[in-house]
Every structure is written in structure tokens, then in C-alpha cells.
C-alpha atoms as a PDB file:
ATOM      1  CA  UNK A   1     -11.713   6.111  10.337  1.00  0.00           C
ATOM      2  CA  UNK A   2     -11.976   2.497   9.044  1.00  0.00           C
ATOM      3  CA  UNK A   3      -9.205   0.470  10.503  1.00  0.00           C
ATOM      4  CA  UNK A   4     -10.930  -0.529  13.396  1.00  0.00           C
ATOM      5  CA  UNK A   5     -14.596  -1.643  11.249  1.00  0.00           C
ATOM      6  CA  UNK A   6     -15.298  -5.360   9.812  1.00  0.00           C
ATOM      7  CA  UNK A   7     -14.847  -5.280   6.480  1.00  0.00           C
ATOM      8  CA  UNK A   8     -17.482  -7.198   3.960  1.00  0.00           C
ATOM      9  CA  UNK A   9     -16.611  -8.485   0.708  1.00  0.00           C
ATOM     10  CA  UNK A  10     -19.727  -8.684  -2.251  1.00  0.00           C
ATOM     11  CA  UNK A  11     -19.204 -11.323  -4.886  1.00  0.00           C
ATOM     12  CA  UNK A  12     -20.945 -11.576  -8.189  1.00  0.00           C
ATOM     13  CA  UNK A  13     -21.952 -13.992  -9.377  1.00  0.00           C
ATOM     14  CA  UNK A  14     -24.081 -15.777 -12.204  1.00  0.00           C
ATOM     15  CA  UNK A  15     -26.082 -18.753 -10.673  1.00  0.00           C
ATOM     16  CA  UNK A  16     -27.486 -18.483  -7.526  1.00  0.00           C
ATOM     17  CA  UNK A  17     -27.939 -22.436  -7.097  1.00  0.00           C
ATOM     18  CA  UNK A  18     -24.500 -23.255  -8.349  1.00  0.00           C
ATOM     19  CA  UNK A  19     -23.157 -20.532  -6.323  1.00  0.00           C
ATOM     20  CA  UNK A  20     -24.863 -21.564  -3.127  1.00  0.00           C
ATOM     21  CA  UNK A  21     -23.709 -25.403  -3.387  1.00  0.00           C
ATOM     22  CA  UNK A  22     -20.127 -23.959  -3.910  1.00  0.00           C
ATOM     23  CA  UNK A  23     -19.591 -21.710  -1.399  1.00  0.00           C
ATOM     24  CA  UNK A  24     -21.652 -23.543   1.228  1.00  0.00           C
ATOM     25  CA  UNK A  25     -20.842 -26.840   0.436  1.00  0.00           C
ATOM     26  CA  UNK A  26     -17.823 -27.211  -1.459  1.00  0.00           C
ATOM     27  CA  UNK A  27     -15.636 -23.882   0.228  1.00  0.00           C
ATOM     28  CA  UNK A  28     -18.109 -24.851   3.868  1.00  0.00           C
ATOM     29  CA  UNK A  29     -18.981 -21.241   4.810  1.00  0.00           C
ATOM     30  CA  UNK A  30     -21.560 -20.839   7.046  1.00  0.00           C
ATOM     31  CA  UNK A  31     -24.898 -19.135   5.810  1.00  0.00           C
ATOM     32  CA  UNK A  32     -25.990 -16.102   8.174  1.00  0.00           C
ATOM     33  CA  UNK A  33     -28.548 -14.539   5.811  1.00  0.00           C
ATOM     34  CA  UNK A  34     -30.815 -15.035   2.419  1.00  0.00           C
ATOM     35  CA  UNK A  35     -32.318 -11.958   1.932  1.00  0.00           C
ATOM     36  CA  UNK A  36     -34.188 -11.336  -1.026  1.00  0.00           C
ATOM     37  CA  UNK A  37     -30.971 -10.403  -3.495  1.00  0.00           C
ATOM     38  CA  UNK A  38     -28.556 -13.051  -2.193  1.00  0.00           C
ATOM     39  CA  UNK A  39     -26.788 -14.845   0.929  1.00  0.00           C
ATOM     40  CA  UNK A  40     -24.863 -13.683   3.173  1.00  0.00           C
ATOM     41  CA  UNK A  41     -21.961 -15.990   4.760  1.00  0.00           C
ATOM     42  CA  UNK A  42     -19.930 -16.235   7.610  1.00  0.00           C
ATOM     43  CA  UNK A  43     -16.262 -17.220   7.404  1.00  0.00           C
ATOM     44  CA  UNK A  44     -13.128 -17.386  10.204  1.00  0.00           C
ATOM     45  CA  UNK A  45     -12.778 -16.701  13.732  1.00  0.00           C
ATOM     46  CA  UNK A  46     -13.356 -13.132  13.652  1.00  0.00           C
ATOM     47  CA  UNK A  47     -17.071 -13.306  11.805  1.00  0.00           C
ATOM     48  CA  UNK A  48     -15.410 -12.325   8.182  1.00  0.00           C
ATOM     49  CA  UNK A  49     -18.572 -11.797   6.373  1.00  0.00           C
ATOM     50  CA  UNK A  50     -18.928 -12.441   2.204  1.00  0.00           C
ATOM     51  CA  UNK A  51     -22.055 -11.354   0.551  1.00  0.00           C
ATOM     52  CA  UNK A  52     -22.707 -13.242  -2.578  1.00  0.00           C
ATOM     53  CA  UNK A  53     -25.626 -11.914  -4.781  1.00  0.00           C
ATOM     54  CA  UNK A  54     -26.552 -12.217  -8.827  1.00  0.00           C
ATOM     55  CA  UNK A  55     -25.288  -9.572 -10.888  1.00  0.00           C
ATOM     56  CA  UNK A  56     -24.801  -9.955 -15.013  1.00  0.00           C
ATOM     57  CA  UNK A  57     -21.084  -8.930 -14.738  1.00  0.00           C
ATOM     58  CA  UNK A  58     -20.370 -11.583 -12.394  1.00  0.00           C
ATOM     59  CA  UNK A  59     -16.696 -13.309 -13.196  1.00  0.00           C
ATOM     60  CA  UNK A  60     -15.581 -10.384 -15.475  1.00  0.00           C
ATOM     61  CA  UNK A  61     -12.913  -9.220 -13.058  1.00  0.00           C
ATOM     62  CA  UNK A  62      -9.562 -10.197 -13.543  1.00  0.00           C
ATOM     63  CA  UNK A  63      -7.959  -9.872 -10.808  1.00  0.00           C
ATOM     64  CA  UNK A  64      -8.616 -11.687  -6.949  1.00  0.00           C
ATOM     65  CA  UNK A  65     -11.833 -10.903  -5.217  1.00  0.00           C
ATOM     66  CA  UNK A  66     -11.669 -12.003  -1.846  1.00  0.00           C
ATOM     67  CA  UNK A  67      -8.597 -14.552  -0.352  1.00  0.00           C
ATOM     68  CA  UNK A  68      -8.080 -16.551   2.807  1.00  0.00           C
ATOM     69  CA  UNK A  69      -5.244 -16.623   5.277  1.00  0.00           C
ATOM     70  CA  UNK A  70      -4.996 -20.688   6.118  1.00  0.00           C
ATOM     71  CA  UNK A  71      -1.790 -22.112   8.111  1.00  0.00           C
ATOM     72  CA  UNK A  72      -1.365 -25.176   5.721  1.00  0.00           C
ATOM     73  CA  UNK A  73      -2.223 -24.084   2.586  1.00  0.00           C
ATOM     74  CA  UNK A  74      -1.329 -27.706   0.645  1.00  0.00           C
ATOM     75  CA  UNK A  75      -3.529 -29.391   2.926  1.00  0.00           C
ATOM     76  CA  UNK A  76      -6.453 -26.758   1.566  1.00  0.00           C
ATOM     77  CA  UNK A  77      -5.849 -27.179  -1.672  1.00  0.00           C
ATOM     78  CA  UNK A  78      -5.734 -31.253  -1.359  1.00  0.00           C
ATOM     79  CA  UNK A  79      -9.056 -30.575   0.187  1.00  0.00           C
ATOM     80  CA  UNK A  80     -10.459 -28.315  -2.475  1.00  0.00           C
ATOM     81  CA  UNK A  81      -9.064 -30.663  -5.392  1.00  0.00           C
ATOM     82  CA  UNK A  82     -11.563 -33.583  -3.915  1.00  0.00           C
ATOM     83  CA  UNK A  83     -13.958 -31.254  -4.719  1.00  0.00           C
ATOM     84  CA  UNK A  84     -12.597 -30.760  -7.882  1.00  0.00           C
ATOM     85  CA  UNK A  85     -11.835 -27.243  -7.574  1.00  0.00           C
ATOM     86  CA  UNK A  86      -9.369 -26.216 -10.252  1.00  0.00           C
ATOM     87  CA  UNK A  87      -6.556 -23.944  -9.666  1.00  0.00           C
ATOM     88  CA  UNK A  88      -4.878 -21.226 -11.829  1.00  0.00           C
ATOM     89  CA  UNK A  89      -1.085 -21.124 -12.547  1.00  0.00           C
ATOM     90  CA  UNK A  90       0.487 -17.558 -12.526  1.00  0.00           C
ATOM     91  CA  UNK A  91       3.798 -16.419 -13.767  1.00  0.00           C
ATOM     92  CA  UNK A  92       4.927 -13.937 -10.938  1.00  0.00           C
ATOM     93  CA  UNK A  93       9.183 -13.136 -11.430  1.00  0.00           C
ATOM     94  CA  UNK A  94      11.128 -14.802  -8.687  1.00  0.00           C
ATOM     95  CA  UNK A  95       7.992 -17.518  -7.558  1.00  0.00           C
ATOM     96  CA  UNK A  96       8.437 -20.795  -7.835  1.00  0.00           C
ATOM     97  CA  UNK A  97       5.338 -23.625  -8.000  1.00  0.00           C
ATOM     98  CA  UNK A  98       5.405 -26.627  -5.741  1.00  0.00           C
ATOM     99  CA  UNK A  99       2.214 -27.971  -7.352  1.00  0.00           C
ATOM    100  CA  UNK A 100      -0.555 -25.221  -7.274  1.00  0.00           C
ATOM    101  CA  UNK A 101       0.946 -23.393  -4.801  1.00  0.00           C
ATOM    102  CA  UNK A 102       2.863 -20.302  -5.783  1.00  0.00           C
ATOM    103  CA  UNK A 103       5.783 -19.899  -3.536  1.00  0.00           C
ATOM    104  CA  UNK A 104       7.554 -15.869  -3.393  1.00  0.00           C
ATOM    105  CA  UNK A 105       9.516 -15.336  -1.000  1.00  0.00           C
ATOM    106  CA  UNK A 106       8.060 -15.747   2.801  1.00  0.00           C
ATOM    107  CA  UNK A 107       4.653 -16.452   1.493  1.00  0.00           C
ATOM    108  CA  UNK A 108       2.835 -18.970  -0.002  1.00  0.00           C
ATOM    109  CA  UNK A 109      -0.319 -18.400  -2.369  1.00  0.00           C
ATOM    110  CA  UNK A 110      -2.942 -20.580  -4.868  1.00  0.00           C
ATOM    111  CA  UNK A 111      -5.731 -19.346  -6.367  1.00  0.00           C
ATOM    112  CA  UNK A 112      -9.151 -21.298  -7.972  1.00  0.00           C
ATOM    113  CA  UNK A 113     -12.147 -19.808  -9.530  1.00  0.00           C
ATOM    114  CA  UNK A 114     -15.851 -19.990  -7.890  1.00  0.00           C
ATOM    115  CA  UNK A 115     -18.601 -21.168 -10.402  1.00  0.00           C
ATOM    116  CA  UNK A 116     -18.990 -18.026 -11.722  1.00  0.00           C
ATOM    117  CA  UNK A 117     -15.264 -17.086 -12.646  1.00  0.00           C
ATOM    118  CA  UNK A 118     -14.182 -15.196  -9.970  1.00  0.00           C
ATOM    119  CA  UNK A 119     -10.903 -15.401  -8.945  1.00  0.00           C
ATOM    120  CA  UNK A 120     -10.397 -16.349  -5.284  1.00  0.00           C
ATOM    121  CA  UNK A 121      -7.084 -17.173  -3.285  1.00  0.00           C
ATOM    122  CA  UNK A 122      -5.462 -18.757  -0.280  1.00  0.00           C
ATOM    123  CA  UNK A 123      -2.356 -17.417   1.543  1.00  0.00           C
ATOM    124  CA  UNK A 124      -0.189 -18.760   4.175  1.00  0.00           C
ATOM    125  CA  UNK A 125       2.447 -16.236   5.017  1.00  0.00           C
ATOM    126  CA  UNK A 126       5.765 -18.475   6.795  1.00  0.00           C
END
């Protein structure tokens, strides 16, 4: 019923401004929309779209709220870091760390938080 429909994933967050300078400047998506309750973005090949709007229990999630598939993931992180964009460390049985990048198996993953503290990630599967 819903495999073959574009998904769209809504991020909370806390600061419009801050969030706008992140995720258009600092992450580069593309801006499609500002309606009235937030901005709509554009990301990838395929028109993956990320709605990011103000909400008061923005960053309260523990857990990853939207992730990108990237084919050199070191080279994004090296990128993100000269925006200084911090990323977490997880303890996952069996990965190893090669930096910030979390290595299991035939995939590679890092994860940083947006402005607001939402957890966001990067995968590059070998």
C-alpha cells in the first residue's frame, strides 16, 4: 500500500533561525517550502523531502530521526567537523570505531546532533 510512496520525515525542533542556518547551510539541503509552521527541504537524487517545524518537545527523542546513505562516509564527517558538527560515540557489541565512524560488520555508521538535539546519522553500507 506504501512501498511504492515518497516517504517524508518531520523534525522538531527548538529554534527556527538556528535550525534553518544548520540544515541549510551547515548539512546544504535545499529549501523547497516556508510555509507558515516551518520549511520544507529537499535532499538526494530521488527528491527525499524533510520537514522541519517548531515544536516544544523538539530533541527529546532518543533514538535517530532521520539518516543518510553517503558512499564515503569519512569524507562526510571531515566535512561536517569543519562545521563543527559534533558526533556521538555508541557502544554497539561487535563495532569497532575508526574515529567517529562506527564500523559493524558490512556497514559503516556516525551519528551528530542538529541544534536542537536530535539525533541524526550517516550510513555507508560496503
Amino acid at each position: 500500500m506504501l512501498g511504492d510512496k515518497n516517504v517524508l520525515t518531520n523534525i522538531a525542533v527548538k529554534d527556527m533561525g538556528e535550525s534553518k542556518k544548520f540544515y541549510g547551510e551547515v548539512l546544504g539541503l535545499k529549501t523547497v517550502a516556508e510555509p507558515t509552521m516551518g520549511i520544507m527541504y529537499s535532499s538526494g537524487p530521488r527528491d527525499g523531502r524533510i520537514f522541519v517545524y517548531p515544536a516544544p518537545t523538539a530533541g527529546t527523542g532518543q533514538a535517530t530521526v532521520c539518516s543518510w546513505e553517503v558512499d564515503d562516509i569519512k569524507a562526510v564527517v571531515d566535512e561536517l567537523e569543519k562545521h563543527k558538527v559534533k558526533f556521538e560515540r555508541y557502544e554497539f557489541p561487535g563495532a569497532k570505531h575508526e574515529g567517529h565512524v562506527h564500523v559493524m560488520g558490512g556497514m559503516k555508521a556516525a551519528w551528530f546532533r542538529d541544534p536542537s538535539g536530535n539525533i541524526l546519522g550517516l550510513s555507508e553500507v560496503q
